[in-house]
Protein backbone atom coordinates (compact mmCIF):
# COMPACT_ATOMS: atom_id res chain seq x y z
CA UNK A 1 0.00 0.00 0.00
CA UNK A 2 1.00 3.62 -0.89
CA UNK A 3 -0.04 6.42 0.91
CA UNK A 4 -0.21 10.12 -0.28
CA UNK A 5 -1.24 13.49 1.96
CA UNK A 6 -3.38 15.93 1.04
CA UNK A 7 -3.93 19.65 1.96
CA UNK A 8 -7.19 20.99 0.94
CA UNK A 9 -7.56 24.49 0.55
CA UNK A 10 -10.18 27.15 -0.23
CA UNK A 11 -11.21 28.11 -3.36
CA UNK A 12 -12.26 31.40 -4.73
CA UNK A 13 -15.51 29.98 -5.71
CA UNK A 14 -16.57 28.77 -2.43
CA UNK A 15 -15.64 24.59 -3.02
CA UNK A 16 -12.26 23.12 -1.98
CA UNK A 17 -9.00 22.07 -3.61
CA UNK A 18 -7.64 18.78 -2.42
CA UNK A 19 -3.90 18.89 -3.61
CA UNK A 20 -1.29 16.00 -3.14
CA UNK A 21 2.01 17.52 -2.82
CA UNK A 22 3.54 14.96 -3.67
CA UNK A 23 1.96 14.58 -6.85
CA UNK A 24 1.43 18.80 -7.94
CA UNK A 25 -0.31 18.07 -10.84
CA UNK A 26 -2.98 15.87 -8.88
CA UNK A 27 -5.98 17.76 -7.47
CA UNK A 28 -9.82 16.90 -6.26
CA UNK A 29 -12.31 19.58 -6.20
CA UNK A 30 -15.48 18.96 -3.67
CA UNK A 31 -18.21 20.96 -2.06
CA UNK A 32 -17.01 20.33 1.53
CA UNK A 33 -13.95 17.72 3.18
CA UNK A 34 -16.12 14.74 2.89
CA UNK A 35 -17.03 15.53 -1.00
CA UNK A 36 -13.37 15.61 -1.88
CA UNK A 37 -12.43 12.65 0.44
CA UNK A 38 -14.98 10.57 -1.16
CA UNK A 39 -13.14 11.65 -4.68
CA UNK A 40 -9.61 11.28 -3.53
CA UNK A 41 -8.74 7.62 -3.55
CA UNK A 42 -10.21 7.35 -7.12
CA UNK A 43 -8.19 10.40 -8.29
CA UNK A 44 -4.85 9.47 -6.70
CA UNK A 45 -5.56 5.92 -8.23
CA UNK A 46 -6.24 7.35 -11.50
CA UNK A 47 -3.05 9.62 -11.25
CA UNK A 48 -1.11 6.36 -10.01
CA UNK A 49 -2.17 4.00 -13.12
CA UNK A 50 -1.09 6.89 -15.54
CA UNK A 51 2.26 7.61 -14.44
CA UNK A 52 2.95 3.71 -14.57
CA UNK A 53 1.24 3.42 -18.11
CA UNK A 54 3.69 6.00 -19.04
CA UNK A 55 6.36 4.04 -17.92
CA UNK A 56 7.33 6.81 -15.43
CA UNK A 57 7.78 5.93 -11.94
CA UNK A 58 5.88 6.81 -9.20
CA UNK A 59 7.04 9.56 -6.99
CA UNK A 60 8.09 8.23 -3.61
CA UNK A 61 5.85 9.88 -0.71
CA UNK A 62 7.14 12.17 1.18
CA UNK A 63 5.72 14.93 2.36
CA UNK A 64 3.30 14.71 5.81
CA UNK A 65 0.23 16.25 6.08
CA UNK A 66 -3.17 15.72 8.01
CA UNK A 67 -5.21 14.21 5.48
CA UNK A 68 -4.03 10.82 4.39
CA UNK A 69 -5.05 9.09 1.42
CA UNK A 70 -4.01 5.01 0.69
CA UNK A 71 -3.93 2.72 -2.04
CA UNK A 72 -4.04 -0.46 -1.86
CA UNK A 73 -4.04 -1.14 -5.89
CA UNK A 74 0.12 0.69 -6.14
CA UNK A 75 2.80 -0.93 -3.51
CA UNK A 76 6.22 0.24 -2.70
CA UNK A 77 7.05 -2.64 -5.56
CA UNK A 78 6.11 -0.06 -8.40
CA UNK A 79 9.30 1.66 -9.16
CA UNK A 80 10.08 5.23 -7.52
CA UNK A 81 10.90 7.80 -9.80
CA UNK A 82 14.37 8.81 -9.32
């Protein structure tokens, strides 16, 4: 299992941004924290299969935040990107 933190943050329309540092092009839009939590795993997941379709590795988790998001589909057995 892999697991990615998010920050979610305000946005100037009144919903939240759910970015994964980690992963800056990677983002989850919601009405309110359990909206984009409910969207998250399927968005990192989706994020996760493309970078390994691309034959790109996976970028190796590292920042810490208070919103943590896991995958069980991607392990530590999927190559890093360097």
């Amino acid at each position: 299992m892999l697991t990615y933190f998010m920050k979610i943050v305000p946005h100037y329309s009144g919903m939240l941004v759910g970015r994964f540092p980690d992963l800056p092009d990677v983002s989850v839009v919601g009405r309110d924290h359990a909206d984009i939590m409910a969207r998250a795993l399927i968005v990192l997941e989706e994020a996760l299969a493309g970078l390994v379709a691309d034959g790109r590795g996976l970028p190796r988790p590292t920042w810490r935040g208070a919103l943590a998001v896991t995958t069980a589909l991607f392990h530590r057995r999927h190559a890093f990107a360097r």
